[in-house]
Structure formats: structure tokens, C-alpha cells
N, C-alpha and C. Protein backbone atom coordinates (compact mmCIF):
# COMPACT_ATOMS: atom_id res chain seq x y z
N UNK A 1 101.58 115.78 79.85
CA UNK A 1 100.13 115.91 79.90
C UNK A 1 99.67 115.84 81.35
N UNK A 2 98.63 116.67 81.68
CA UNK A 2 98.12 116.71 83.00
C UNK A 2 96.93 115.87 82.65
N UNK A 3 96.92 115.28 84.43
CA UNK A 3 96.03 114.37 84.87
C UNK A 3 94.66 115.40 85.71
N UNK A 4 93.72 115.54 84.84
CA UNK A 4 92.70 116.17 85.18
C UNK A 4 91.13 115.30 85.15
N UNK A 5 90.07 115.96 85.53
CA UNK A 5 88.58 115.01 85.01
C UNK A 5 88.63 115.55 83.25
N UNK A 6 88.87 116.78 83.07
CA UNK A 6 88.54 117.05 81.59
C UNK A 6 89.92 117.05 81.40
N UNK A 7 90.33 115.84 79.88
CA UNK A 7 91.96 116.31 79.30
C UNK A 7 91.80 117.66 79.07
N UNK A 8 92.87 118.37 78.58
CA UNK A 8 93.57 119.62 78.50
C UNK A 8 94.28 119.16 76.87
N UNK A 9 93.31 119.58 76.11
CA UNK A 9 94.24 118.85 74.54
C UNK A 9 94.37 120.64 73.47
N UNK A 10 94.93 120.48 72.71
CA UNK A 10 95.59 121.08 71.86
C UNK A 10 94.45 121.91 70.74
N UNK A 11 94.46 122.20 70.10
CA UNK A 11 93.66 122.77 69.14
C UNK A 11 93.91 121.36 68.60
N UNK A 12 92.62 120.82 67.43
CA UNK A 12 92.80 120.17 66.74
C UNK A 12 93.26 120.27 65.55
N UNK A 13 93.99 118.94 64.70
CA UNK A 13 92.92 117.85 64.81
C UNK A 13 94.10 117.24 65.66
N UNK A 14 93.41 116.12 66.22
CA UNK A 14 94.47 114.85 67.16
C UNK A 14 93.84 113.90 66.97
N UNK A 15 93.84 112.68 67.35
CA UNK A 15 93.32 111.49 67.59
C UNK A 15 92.99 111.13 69.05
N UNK A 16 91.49 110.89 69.48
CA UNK A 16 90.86 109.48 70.22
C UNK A 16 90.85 108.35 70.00
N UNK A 17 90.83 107.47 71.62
CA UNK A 17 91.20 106.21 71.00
C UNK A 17 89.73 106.06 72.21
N UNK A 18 89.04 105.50 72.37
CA UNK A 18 88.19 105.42 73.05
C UNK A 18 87.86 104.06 73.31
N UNK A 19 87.50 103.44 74.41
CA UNK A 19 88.57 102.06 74.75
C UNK A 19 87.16 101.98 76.04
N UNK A 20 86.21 101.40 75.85
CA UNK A 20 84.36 101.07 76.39
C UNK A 20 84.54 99.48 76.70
N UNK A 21 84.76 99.35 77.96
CA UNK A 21 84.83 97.68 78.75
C UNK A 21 83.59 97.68 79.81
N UNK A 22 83.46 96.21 79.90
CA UNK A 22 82.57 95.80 81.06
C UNK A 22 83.73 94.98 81.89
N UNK A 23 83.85 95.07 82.75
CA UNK A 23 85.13 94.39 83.76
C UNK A 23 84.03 93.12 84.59
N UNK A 24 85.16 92.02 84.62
CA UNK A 24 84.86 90.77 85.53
C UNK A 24 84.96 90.87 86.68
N UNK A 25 84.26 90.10 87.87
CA UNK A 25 84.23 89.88 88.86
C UNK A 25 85.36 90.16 89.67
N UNK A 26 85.74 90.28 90.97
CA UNK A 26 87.17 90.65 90.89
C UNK A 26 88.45 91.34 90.93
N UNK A 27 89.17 91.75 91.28
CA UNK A 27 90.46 92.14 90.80
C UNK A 27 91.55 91.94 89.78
N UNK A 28 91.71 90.70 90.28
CA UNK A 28 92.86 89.76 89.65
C UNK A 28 93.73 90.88 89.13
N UNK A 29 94.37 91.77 90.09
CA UNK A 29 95.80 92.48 89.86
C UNK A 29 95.68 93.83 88.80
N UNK A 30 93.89 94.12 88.59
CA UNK A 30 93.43 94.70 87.49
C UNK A 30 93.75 96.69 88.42
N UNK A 31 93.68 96.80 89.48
CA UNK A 31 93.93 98.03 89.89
C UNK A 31 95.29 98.67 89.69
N UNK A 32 96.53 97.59 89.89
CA UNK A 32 97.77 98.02 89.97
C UNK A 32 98.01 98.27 88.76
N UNK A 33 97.53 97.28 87.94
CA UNK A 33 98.27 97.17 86.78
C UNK A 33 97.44 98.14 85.90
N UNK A 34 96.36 98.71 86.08
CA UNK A 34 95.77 100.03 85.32
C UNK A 34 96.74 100.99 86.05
N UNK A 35 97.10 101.45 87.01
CA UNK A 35 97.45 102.50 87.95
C UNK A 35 99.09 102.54 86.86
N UNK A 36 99.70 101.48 86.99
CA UNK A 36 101.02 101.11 85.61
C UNK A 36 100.91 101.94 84.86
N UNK A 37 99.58 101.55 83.83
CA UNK A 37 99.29 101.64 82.86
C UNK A 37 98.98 102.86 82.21
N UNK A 38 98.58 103.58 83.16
CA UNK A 38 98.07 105.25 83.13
C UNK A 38 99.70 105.97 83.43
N UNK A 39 100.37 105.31 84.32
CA UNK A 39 101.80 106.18 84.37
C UNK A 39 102.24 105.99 83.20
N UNK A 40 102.42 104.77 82.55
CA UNK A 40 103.49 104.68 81.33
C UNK A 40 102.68 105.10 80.29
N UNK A 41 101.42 105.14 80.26
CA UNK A 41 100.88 105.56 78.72
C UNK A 41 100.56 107.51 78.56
N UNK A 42 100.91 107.94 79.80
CA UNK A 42 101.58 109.41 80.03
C UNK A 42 102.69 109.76 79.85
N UNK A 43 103.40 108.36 79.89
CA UNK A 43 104.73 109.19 79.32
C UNK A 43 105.01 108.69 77.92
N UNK A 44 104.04 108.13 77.06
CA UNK A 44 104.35 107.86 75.75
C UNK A 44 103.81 109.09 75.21
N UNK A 45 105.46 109.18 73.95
CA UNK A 45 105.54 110.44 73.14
C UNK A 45 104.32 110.46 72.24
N UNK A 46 103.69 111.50 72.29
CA UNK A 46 102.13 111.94 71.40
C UNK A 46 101.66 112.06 71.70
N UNK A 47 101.39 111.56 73.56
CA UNK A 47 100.04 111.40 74.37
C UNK A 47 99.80 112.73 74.74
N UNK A 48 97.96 113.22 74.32
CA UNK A 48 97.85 114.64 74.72
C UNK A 48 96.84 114.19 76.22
N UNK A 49 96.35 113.82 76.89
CA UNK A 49 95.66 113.43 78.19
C UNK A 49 94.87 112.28 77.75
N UNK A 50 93.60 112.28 78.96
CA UNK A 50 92.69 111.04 78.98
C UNK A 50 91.61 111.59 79.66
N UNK A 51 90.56 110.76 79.66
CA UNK A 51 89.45 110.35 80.72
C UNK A 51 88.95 109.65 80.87
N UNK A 52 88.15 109.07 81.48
CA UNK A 52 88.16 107.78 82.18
C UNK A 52 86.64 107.71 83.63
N UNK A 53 85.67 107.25 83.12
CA UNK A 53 84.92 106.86 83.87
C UNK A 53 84.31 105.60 83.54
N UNK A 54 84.03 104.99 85.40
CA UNK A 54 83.42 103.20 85.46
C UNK A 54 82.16 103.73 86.22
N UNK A 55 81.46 103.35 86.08
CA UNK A 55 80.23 102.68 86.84
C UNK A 55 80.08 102.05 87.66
N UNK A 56 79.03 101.32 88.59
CA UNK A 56 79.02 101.01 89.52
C UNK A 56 78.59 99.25 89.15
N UNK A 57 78.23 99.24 87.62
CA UNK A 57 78.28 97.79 87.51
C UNK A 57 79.28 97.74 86.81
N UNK A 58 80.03 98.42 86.20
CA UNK A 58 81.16 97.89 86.05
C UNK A 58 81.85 98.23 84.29
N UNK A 59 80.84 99.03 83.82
CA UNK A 59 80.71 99.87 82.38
C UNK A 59 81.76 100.47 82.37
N UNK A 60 82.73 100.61 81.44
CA UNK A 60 83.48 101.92 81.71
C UNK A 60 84.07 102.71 80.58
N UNK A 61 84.11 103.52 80.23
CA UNK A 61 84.81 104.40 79.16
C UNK A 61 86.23 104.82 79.08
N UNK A 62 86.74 105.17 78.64
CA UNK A 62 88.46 105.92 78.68
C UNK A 62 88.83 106.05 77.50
N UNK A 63 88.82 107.39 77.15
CA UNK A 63 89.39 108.26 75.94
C UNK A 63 90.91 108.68 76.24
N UNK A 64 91.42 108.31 75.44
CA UNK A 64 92.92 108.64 75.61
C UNK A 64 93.21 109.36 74.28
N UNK A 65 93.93 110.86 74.01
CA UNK A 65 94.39 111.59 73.22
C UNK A 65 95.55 111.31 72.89
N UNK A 66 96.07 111.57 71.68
CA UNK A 66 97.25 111.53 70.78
C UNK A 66 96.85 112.43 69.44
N UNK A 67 98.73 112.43 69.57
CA UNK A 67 98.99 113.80 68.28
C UNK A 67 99.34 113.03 66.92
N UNK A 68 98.75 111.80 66.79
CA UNK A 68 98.99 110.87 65.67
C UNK A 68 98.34 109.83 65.71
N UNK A 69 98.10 108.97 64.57
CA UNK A 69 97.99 107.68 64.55
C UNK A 69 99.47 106.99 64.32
N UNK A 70 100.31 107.11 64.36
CA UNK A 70 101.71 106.92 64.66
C UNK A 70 102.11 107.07 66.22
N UNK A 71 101.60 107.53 66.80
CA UNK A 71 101.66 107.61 68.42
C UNK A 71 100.96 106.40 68.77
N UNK A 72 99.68 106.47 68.19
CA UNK A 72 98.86 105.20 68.98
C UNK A 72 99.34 103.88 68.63
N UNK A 73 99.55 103.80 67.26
CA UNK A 73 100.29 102.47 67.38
C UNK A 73 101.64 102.02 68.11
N UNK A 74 102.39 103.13 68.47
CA UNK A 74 103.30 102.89 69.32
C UNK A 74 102.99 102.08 70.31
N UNK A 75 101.82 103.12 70.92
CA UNK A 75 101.22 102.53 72.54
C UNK A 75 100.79 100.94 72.38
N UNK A 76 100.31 100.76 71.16
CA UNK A 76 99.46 99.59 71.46
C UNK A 76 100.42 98.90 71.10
N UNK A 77 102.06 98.79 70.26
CA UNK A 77 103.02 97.93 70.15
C UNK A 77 103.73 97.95 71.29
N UNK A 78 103.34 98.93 72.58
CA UNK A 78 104.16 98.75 73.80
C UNK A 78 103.94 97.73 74.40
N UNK A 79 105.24 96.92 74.80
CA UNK A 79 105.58 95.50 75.08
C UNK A 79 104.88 95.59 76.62
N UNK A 80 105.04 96.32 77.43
CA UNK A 80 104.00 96.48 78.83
C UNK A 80 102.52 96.29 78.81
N UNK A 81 102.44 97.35 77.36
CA UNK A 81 100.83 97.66 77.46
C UNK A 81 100.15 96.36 76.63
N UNK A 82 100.95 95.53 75.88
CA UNK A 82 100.36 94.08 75.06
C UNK A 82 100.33 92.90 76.41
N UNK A 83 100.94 93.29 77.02
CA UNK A 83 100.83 92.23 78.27
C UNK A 83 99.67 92.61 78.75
N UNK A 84 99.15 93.64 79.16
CA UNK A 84 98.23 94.10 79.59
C UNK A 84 96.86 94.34 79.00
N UNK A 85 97.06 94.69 77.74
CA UNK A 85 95.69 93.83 76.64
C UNK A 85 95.65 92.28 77.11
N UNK A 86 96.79 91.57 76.92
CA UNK A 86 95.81 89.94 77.10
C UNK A 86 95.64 89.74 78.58
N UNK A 87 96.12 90.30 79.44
CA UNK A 87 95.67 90.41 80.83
C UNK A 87 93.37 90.63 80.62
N UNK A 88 93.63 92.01 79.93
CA UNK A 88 92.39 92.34 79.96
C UNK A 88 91.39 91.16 79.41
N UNK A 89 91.87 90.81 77.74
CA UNK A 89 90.95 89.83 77.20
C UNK A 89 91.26 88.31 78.37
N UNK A 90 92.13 87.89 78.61
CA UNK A 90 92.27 87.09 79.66
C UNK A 90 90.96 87.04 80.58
N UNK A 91 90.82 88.15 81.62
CA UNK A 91 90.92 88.03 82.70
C UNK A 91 89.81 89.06 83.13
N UNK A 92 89.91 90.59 82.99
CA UNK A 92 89.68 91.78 83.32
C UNK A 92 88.18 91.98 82.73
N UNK A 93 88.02 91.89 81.74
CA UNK A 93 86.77 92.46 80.35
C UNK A 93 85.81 91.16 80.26
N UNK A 94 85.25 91.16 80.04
CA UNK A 94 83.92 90.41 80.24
C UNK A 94 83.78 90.80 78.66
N UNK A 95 84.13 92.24 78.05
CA UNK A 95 83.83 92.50 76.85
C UNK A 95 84.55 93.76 76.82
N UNK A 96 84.57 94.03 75.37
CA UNK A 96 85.71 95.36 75.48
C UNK A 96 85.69 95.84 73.62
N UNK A 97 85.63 97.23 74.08
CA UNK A 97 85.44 97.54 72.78
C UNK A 97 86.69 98.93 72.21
N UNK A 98 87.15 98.73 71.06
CA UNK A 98 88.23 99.99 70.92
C UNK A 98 88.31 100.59 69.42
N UNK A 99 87.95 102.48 69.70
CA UNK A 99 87.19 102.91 68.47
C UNK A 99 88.36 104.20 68.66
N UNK A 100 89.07 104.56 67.03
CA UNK A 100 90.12 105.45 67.04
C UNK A 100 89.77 106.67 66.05
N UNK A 101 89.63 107.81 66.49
CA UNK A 101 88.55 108.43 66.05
C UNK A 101 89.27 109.87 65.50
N UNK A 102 89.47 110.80 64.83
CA UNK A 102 89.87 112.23 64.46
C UNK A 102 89.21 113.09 65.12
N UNK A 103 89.98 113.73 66.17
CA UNK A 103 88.86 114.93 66.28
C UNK A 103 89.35 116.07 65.32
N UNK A 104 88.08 116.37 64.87
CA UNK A 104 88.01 117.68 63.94
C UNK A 104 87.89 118.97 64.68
N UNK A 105 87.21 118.90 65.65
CA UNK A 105 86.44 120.24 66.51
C UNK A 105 86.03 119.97 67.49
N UNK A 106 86.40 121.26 68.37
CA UNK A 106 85.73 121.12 69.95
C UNK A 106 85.19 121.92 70.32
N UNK A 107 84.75 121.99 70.94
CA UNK A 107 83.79 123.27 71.97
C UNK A 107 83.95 123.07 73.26
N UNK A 108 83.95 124.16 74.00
CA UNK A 108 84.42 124.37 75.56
C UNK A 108 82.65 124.97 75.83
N UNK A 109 81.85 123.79 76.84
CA UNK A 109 80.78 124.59 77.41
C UNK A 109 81.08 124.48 78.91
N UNK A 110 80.43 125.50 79.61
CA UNK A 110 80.56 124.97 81.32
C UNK A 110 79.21 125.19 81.82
């Protein structure tokens, strides 16, 4: 999967996982370990791209594609990426929200 502003996904249907945080004060190791996190969850099998925008207080969105709900639970049973959930509820998120969604249909406008 290419790393673009708009994913590059498949005809449907696939799955969103859409993953809406407010981040804490801070760093606390939260740059590297997203920067990780985006390499290894690109190379998990199903993954069709992402996107990903924060704000300037600190809002942020990130849709991540998959060719299953059997893919996504992979990701989220990945022993890296569960360290990195309680990192987030830990430490990172102030609040955090995660919604897994079918896409049925898309449209391309420019």
C-alpha cells in the first residue's frame, strides 16, 4: 500500500477502522512510536492504505483500510500494536475513540 494524503483503495466493499483521539500534553515517545506504528501496520496482510490528520489542538483522525474484518483483528491482536494501545490509553489520548465501518461505495470528486 502506498503512503499518500488520499489512500489508493480497491473497489469495494473493504473495511474502515477510523481511530478519532485528542492527544496529551507532550510527547512521551508518542512520535517514534506512531512513525513504528505506521511502518508495521503497512506491512500487515489486508492493509489497503490510511489517512491521517491532527490539528493544532490536538484532534485527530486516522482511517486505516483493510480487506477484512479478519485483517483488523489481526492488527489489533498485534503484540507491538497492544503495547502501543496502552501506551496511548496510558499516556498519549486524553480520549480516544475507535469506529469499524464497511465501505459500500465511493466516489472520486476533485
Amino acid at each position: 500500500a502506498e503512503m499518500s494524503a488520499i489512500a489508493k483503495t480497491p473497489p469495494p466493499p473493504y473495511y474502515a477502522v477510523i481511530f478519532t483521539s485528542v492527544r496529551t500534553e507532550g510527547d512521551g515517545g508518542f512520535k517514534q512510536a506512531a512513525g513504528e506504528m505506521e511502518a508495521l501496520g503497512y506491512s500487515q496482510p489486508g492493509f489497503l492504505g490510511a489517512e491521517s490528520v491532527r490539528d493544532i489542538s490536538g484532534v485527530g483522525i486516522r482511517i486505516s483500510y483493510w480487506e477484512s474484518l479478519q485483517a483488523i483483528e489481526n492488527w489489533k491482536n498485534n503484540t507491538k500494536h497492544q503495547d502501543a494501545q496502552k501506551m496511548g490509553q496510558d499516556i498519549w489520548y486524553s480520549s480516544f475513540a475507535t469506529r469499524v465501518c464497511k465501505v459500500e461505495k465511493i466516489g472520486m470528486f476533485k
